[in-house]
N, C-alpha and C. Protein backbone atom coordinates (compact mmCIF):
# COMPACT_ATOMS: atom_id res chain seq x y z
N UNK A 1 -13.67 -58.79 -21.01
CA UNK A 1 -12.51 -59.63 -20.85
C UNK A 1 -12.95 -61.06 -20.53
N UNK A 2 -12.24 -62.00 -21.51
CA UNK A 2 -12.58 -63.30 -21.11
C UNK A 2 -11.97 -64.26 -19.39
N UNK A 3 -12.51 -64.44 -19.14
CA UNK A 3 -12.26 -65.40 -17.53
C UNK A 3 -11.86 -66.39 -18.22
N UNK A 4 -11.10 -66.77 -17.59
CA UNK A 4 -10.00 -68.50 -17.13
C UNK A 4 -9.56 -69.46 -16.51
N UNK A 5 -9.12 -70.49 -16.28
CA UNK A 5 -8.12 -70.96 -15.68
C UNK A 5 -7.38 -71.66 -16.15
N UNK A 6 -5.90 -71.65 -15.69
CA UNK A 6 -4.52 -72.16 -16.12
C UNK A 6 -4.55 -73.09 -15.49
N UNK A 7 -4.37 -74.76 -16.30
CA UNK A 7 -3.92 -75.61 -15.33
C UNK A 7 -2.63 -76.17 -16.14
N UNK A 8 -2.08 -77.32 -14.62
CA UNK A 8 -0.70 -78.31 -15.03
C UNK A 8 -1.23 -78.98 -14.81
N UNK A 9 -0.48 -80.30 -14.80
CA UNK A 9 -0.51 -81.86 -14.69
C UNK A 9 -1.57 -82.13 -15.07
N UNK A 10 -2.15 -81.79 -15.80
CA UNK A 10 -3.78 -82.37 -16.19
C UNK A 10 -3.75 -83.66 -16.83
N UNK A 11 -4.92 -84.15 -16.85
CA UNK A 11 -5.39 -85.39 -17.49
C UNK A 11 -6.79 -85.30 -17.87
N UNK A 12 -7.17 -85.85 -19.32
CA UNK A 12 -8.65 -85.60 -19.75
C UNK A 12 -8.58 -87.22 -19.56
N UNK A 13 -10.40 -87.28 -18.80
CA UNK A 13 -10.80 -88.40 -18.47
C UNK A 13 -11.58 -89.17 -19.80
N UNK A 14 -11.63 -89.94 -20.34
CA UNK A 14 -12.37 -90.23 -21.53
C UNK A 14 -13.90 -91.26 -20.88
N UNK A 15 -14.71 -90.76 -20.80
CA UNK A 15 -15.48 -92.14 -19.84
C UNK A 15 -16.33 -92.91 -21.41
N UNK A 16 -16.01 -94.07 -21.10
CA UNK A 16 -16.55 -95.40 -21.83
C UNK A 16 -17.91 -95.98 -21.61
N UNK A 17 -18.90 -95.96 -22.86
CA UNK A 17 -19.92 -96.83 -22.10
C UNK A 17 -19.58 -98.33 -22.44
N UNK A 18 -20.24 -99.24 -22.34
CA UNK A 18 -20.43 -101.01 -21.98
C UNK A 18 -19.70 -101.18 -23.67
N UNK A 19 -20.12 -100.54 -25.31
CA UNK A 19 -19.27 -100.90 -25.81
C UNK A 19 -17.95 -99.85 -26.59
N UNK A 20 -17.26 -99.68 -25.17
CA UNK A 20 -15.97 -99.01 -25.04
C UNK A 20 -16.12 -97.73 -26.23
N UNK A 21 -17.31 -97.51 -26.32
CA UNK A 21 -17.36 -96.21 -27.05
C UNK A 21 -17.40 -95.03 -25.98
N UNK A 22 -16.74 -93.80 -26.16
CA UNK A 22 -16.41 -92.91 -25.78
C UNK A 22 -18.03 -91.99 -25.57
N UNK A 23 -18.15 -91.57 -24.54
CA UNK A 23 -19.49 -90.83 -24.29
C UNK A 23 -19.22 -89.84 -23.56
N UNK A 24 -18.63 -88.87 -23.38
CA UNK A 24 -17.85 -87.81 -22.61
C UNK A 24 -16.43 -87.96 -22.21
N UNK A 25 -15.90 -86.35 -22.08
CA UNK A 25 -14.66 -86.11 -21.93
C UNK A 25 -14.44 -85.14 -20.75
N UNK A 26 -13.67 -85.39 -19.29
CA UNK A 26 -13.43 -83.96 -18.70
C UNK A 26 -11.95 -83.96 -18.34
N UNK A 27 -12.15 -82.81 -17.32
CA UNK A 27 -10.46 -82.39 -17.35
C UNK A 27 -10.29 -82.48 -16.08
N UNK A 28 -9.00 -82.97 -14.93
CA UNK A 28 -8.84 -82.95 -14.25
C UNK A 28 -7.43 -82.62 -13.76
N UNK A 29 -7.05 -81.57 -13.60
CA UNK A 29 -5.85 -80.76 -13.41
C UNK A 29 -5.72 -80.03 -11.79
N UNK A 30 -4.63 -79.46 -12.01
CA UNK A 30 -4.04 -78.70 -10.76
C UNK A 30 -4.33 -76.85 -11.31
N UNK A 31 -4.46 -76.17 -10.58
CA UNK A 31 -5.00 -74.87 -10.88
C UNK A 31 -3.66 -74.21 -10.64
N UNK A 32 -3.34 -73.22 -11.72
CA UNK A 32 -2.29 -72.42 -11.75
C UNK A 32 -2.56 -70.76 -11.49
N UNK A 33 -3.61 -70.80 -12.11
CA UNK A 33 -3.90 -69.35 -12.23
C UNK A 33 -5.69 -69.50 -12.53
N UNK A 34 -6.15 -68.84 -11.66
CA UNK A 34 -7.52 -68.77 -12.41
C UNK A 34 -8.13 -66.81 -11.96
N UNK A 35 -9.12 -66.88 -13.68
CA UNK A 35 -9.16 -64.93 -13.16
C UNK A 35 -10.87 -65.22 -13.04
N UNK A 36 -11.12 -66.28 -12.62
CA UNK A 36 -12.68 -66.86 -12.51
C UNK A 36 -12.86 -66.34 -11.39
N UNK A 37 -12.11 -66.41 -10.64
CA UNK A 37 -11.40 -66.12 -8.71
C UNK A 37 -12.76 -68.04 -8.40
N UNK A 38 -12.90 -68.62 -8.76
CA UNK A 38 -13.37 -69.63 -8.20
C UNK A 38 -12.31 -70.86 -7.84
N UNK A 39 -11.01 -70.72 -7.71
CA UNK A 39 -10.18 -71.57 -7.21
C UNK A 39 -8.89 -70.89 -7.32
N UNK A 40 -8.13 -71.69 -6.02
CA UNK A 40 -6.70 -70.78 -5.59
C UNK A 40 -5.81 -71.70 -6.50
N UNK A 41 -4.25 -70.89 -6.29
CA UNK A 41 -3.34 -71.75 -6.70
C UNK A 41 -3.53 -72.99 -6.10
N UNK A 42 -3.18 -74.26 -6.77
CA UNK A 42 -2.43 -75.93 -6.69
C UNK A 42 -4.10 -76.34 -6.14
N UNK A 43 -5.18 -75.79 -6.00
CA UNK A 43 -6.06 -76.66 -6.25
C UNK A 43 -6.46 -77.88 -7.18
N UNK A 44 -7.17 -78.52 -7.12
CA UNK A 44 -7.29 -79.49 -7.83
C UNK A 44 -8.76 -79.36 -8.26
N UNK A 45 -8.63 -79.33 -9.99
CA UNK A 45 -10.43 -78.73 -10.78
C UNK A 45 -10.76 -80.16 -11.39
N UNK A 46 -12.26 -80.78 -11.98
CA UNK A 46 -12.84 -81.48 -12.16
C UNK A 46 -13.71 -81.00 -12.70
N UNK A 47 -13.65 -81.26 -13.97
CA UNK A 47 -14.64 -80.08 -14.40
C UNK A 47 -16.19 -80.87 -15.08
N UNK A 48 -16.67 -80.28 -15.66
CA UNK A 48 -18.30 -80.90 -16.62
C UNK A 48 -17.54 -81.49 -17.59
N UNK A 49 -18.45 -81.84 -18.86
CA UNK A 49 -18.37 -81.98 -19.87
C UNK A 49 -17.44 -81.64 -20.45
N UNK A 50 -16.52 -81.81 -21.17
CA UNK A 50 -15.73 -81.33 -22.37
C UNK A 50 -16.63 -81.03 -23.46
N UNK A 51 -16.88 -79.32 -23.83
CA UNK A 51 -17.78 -79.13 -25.15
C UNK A 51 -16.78 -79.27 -26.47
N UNK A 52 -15.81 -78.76 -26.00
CA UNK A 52 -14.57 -78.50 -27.33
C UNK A 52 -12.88 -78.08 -27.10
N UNK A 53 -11.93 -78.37 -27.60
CA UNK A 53 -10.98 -78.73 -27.55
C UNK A 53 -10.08 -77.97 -28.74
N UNK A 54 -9.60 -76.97 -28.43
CA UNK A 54 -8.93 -76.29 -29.58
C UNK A 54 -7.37 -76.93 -29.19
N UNK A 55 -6.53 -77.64 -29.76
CA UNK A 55 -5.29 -78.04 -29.55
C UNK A 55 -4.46 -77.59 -29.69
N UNK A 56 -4.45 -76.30 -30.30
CA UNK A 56 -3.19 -75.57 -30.97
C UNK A 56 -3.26 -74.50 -30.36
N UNK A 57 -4.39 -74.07 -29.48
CA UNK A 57 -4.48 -73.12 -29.02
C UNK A 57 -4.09 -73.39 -27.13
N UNK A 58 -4.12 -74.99 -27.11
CA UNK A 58 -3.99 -75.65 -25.96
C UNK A 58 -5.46 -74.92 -24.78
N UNK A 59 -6.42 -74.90 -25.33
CA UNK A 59 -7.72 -74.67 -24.27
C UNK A 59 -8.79 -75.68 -24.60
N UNK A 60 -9.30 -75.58 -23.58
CA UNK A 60 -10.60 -76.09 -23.75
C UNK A 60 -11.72 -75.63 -22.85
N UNK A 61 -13.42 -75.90 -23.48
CA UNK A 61 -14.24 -75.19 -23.33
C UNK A 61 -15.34 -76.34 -22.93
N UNK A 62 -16.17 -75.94 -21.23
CA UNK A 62 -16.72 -76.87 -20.82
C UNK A 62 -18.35 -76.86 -21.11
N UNK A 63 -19.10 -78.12 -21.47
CA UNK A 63 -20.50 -77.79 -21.08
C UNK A 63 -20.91 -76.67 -20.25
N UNK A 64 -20.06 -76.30 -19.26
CA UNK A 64 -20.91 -75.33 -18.53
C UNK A 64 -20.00 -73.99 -19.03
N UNK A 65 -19.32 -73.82 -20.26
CA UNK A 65 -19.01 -72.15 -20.50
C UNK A 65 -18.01 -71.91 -20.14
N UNK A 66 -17.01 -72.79 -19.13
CA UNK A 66 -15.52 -72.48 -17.81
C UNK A 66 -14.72 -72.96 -19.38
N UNK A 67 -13.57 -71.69 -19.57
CA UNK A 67 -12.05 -72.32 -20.56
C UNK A 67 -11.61 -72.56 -19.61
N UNK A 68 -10.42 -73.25 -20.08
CA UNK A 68 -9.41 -73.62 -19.67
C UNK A 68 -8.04 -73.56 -20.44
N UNK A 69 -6.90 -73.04 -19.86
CA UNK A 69 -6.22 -73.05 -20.69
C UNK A 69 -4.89 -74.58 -19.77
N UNK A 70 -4.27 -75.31 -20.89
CA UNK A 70 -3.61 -76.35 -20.74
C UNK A 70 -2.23 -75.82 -20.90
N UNK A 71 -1.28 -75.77 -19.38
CA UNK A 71 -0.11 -75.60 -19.09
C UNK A 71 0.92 -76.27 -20.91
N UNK A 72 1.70 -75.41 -21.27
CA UNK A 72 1.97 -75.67 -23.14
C UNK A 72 3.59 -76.47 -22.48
N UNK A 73 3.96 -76.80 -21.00
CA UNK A 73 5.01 -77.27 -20.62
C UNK A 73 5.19 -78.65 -20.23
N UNK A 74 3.59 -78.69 -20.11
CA UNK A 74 2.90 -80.20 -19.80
C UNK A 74 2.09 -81.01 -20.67
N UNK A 75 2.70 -82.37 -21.23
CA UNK A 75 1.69 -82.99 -22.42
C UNK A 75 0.87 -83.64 -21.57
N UNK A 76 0.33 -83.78 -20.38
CA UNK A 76 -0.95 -83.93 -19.67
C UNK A 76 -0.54 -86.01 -20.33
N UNK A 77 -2.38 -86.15 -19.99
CA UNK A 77 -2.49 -87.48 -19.76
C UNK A 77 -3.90 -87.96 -20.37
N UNK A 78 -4.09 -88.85 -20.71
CA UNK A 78 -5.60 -89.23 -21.24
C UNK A 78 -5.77 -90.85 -20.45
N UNK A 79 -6.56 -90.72 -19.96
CA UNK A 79 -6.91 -92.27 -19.19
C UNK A 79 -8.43 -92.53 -20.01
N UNK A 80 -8.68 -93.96 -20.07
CA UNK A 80 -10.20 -94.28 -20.27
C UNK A 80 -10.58 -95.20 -19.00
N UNK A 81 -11.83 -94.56 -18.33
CA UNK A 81 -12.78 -95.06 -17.90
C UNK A 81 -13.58 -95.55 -17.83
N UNK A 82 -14.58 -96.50 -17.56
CA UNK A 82 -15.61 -96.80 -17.86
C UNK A 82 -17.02 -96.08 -16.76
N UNK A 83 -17.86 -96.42 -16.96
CA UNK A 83 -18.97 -95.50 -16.34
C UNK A 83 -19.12 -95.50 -14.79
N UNK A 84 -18.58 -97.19 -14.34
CA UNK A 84 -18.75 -97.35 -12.90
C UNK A 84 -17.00 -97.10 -12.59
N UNK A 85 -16.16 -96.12 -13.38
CA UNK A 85 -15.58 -95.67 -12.39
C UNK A 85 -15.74 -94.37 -12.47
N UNK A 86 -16.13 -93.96 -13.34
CA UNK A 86 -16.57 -92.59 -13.45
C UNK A 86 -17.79 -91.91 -12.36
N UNK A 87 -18.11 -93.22 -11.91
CA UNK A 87 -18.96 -92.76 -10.57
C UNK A 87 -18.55 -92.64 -9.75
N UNK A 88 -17.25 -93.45 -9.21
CA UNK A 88 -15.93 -93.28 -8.47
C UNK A 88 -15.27 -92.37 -8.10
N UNK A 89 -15.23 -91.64 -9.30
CA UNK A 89 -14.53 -90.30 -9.61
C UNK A 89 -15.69 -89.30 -8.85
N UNK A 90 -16.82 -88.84 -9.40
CA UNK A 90 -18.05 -88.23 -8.44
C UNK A 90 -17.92 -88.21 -7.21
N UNK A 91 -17.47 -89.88 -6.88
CA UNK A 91 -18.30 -90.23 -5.13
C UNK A 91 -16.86 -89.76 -4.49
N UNK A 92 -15.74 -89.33 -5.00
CA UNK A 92 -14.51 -88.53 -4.48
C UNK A 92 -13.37 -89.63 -4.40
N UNK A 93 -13.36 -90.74 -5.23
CA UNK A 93 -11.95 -91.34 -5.46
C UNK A 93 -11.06 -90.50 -6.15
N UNK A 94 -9.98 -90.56 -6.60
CA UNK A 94 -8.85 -90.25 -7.05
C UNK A 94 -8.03 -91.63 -8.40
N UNK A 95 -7.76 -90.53 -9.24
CA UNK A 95 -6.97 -91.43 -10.35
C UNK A 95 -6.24 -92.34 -9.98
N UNK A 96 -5.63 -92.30 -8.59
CA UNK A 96 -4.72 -93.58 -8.37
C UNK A 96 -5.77 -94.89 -7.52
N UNK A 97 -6.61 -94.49 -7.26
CA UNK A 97 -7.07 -95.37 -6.51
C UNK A 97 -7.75 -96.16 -7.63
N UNK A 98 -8.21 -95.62 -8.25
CA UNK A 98 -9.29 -96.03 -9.39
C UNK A 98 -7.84 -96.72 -10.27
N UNK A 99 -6.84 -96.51 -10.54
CA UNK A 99 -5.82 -97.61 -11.03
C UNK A 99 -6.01 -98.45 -10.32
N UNK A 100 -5.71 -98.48 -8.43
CA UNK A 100 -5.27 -99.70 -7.83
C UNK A 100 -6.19 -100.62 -7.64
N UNK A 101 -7.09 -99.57 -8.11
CA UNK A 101 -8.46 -101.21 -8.09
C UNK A 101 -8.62 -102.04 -9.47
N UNK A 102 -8.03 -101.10 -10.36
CA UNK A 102 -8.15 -102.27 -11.48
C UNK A 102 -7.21 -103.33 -10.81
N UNK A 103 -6.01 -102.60 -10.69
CA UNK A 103 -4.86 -103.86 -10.63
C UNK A 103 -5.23 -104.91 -9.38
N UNK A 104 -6.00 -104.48 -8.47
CA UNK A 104 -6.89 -105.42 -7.53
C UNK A 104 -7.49 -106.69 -8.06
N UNK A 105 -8.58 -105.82 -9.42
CA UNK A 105 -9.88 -106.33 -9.53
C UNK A 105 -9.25 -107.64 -11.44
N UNK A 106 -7.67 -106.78 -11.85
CA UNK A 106 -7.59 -108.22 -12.73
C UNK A 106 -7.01 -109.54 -12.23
């Protein structure tokens, strides 16, 4: 039997290098259901790599092997990043903060 987790509110992070080309993709959602047993309900997942992206099937499949399946009630979110906030993201900021510093920093 294949292992999972169900998320909502998700958003795939797109991170950017210097010329705004796309160099990785991850997922950052709320946990609905997972049969991984590695996270409870309304946690919040961050995952590796994005390896692949089936859309019709609404999952996706990480560098490290973890699906995911994408809540089919929620059209989620796509933000682009660039690399030094994507370190941001690591060092334990949050999507809104990493907005309020753009709007700081134009």
């Amino acid at each position: 039997m294949m292992n999972f987790t169900t998320v909502t509110d998700w958003t795939i992070i797109k991170v950017m290098d210097e010329d705004s080309v796309v160099v990785s993709q991850h997922l950052f959602a709320l946990v609905v259901n997972d049969t991984t047993n590695r996270f409870k309900p309304n946690d919040y997942v961050y995952t590796s790599t994005i390896k692949h992206i089936t859309p019709e099937e609404h999952k996706i499949i990480t560098h490290s092997g973890n699906t995911y399946f994408l809540d089919i009630k929620d059209e989620g979110e796509q933000i682009y990043v660039t690399f030094d906030e994507f370190k941001q993201l690591n060092q334990g900021f949050n999507l809104l903060e990493i907005d309020c510093n753009r709007k700081l920093n134009s």
